[in-house]
Protein backbone atom coordinates (compact mmCIF):
# COMPACT_ATOMS: atom_id res chain seq x y z
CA UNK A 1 0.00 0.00 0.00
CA UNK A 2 1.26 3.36 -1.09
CA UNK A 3 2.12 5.57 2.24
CA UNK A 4 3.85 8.33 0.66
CA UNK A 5 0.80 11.35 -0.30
CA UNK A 6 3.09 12.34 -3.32
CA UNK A 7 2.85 8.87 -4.62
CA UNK A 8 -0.43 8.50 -3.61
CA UNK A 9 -1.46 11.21 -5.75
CA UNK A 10 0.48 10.57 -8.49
CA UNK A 11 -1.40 7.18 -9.32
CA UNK A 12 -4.82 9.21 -9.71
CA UNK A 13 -2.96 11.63 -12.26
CA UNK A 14 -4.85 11.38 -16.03
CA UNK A 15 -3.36 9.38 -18.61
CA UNK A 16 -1.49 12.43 -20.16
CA UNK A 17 0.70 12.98 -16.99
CA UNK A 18 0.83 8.89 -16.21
CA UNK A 19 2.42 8.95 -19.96
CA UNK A 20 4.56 12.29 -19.85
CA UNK A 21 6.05 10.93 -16.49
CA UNK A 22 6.74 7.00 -17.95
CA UNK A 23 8.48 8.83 -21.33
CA UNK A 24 10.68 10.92 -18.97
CA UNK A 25 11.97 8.52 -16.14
CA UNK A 26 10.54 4.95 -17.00
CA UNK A 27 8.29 5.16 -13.49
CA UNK A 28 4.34 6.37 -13.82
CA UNK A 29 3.56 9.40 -11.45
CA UNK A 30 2.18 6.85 -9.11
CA UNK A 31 6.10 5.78 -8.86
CA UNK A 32 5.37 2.09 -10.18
CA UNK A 33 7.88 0.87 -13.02
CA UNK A 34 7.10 0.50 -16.43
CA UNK A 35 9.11 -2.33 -17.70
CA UNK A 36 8.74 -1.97 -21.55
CA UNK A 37 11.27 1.34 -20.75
CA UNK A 38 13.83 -1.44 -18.91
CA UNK A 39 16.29 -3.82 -20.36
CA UNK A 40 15.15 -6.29 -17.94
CA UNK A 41 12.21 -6.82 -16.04
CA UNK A 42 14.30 -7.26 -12.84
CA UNK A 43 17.14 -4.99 -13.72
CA UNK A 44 17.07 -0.83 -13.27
CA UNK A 45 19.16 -0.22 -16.95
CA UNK A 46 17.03 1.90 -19.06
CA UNK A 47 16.66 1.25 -22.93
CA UNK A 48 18.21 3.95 -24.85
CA UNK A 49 17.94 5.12 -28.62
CA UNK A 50 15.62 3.60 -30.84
CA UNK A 51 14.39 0.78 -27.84
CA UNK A 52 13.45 3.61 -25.95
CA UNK A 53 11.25 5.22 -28.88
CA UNK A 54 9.65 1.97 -28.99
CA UNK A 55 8.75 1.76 -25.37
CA UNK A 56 7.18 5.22 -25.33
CA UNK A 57 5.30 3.98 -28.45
CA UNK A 58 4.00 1.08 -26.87
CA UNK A 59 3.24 2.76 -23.88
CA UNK A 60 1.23 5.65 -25.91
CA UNK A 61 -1.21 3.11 -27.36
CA UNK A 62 -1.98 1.43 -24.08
CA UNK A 63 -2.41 4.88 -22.00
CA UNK A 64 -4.74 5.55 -23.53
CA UNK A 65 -6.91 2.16 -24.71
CA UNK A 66 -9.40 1.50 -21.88
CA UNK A 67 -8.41 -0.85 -19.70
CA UNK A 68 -10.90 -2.97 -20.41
CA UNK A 69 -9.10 -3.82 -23.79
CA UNK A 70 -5.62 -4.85 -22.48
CA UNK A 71 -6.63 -8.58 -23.31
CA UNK A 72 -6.90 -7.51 -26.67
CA UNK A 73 -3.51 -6.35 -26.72
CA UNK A 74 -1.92 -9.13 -24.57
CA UNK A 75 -1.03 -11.37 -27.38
CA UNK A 76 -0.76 -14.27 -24.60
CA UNK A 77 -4.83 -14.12 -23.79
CA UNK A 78 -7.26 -15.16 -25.78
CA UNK A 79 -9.59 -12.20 -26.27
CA UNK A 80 -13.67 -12.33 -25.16
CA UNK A 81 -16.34 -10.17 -25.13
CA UNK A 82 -16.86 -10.68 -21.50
CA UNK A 83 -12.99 -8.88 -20.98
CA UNK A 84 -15.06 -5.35 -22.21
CA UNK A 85 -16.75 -5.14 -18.93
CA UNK A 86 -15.87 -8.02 -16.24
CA UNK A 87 -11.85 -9.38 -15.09
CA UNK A 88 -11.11 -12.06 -17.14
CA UNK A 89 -9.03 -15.06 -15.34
CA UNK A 90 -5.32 -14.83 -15.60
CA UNK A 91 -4.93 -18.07 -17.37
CA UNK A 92 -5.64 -22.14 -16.94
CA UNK A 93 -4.79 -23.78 -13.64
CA UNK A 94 -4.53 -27.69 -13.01
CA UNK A 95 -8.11 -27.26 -11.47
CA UNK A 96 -9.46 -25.15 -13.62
CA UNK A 97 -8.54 -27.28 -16.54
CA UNK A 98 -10.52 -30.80 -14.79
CA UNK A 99 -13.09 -28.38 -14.22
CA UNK A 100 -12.97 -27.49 -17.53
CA UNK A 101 -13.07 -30.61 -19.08
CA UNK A 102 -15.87 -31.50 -16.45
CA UNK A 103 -18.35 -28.96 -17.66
CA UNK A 104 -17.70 -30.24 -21.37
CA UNK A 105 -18.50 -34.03 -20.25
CA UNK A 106 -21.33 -32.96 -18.51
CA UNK A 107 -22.69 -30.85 -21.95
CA UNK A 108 -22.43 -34.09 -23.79
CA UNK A 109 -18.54 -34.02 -24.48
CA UNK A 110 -18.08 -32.14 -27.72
CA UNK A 111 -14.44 -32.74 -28.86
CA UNK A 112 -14.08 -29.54 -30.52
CA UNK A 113 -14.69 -27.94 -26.67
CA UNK A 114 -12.36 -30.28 -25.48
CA UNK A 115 -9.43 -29.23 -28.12
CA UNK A 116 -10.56 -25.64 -27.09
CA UNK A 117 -9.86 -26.31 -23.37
CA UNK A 118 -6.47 -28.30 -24.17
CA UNK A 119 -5.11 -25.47 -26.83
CA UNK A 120 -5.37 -22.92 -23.96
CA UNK A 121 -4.23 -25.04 -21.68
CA UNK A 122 -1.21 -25.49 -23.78
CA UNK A 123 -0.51 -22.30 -24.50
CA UNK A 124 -0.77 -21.57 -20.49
CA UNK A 125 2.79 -24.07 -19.90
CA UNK A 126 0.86 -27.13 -19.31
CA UNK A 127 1.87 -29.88 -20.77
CA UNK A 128 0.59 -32.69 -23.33
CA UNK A 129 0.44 -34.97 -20.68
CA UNK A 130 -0.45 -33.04 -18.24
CA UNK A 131 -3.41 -32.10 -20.12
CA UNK A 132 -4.69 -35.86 -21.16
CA UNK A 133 -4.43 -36.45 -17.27
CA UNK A 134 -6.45 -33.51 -17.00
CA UNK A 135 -9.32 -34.70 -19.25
CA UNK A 136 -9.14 -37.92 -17.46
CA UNK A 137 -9.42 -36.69 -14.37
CA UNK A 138 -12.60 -34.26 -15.54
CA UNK A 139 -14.36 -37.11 -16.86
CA UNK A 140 -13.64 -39.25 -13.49
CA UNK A 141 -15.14 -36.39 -11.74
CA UNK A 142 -18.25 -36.07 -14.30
CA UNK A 143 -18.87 -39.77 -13.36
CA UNK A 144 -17.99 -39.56 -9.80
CA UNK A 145 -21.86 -39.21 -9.20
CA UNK A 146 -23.13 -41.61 -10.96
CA UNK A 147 -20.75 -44.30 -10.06
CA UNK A 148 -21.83 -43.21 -6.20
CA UNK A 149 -25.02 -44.01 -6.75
CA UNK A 150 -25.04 -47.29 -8.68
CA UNK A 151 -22.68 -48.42 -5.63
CA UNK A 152 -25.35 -47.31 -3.09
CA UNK A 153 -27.35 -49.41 -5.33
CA UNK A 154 -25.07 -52.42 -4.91
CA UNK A 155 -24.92 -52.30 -1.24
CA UNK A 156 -29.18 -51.80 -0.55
CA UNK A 157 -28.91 -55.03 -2.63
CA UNK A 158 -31.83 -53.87 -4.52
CA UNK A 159 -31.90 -55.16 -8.37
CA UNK A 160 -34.52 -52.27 -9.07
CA UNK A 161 -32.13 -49.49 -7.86
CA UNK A 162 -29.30 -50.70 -9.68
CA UNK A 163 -31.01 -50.93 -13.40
CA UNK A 164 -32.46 -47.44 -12.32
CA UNK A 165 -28.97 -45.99 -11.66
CA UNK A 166 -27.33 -47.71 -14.78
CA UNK A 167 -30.53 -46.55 -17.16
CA UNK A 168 -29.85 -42.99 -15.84
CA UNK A 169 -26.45 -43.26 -16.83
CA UNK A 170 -27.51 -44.04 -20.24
CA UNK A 171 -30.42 -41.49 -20.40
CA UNK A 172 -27.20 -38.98 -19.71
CA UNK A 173 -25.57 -40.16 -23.07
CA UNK A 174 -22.81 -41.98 -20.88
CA UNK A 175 -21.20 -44.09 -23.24
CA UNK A 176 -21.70 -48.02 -23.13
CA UNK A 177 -17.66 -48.25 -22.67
CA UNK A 178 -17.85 -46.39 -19.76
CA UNK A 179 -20.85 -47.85 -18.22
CA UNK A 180 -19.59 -51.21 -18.26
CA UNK A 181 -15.98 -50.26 -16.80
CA UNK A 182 -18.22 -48.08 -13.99
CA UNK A 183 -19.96 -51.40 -13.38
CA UNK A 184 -17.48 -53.94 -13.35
CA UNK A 185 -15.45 -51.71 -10.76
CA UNK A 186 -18.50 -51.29 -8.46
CA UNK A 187 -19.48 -54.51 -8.89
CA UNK A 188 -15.30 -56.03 -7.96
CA UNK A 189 -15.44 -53.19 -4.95
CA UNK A 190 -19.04 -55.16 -3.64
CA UNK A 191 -17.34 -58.51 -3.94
CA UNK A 192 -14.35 -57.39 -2.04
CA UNK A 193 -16.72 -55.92 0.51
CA UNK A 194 -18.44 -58.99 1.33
CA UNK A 195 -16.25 -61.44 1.53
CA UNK A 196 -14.00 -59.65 3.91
């Protein structure tokens, strides 16, 4: 938090004076550091001659764009309409990706959604496999439920219950591949429950 007045004031300046004061010493009037007008993003060396013209010229367009539009300009986000007026996440997480891939299971698993989810993933630093564990994991949690309750189904011992859970899985377009594996596994953890 900014304690000094000076500084404090500084940051509310318009964009003319935020830009007048990067173009002259690198820093906005707010004191924060601009670090298109450094050689390093860590470093306090200045670019000079035609790197420097640059930086001011980059920093022109984006003083005065709304901010609203930065993703536009951030060549590493993907742009959406939703960036004009809400905050727009920062990229793809581990758990955002499952969840991701969750969401598209549960909407019927369109693959071109699921390429979608996996480019941006990508271009976020996660890797290939990474990302097929991902899906993996999304579609063990999209099934989570249903496996629950065909194994509540098993244990009440109830034949009625259990081709009520397994036509539900099918009325959710689950495919027959994964309805069998989901019932051979509940079926081997019953076994192993009773005879211990």
């Amino acid at each position: 938090m900014i304690t000094d007045p000076v500084k404090k004031l500084g940051g509310k300046a318009a964009p003319g004076i935020q830009f007048a004061s990067q173009a002259f010493t690198g820093h906005t009037a707010g004191d924060f550091k601009n670090k298109d007008f450094f050689v390093s993003d860590y470093g306090n060396t200045q670019k000079t001659g035609w790197d420097r013209v640059g930086a001011i010229g980059k920093t022109a367009v984006k003083s005065f764009v709304p901010f609203s539009a930065n993703d536009i300009l951030n060549p590493d986000k993907e742009f959406s309409p939703v960036s004009l007026f809400a905050p727009v996440s920062k990229g793809m997480t581990k758990y955002k990706a499952i969840n991701e891939f969750k969401k598209v299971y549960q909407n019927g698993g369109n693959n071109e959604d699921m390429l979608k989810i996996a480019r941006i993933a990508y271009r976020n630093g996660i890797i290939k496999k990474d990302i097929i564990s991902y899906r993996k994991q999304g579609k063990t949690e999209y099934l989570k439920p249903y496996k629950n309750e065909l194994k509540k189904a098993f244990e009440a011992e109830s034949k009625s219950k259990v081709f009520a859970a397994v036509d539900k899985m099918e009325k959710a377009g689950i495919s027959k591949e994964d309805i069998k594996k989901i019932k051979i596994d509940v079926f081997k953890d019953w076994k192993k429950k009773k005879s211990a």
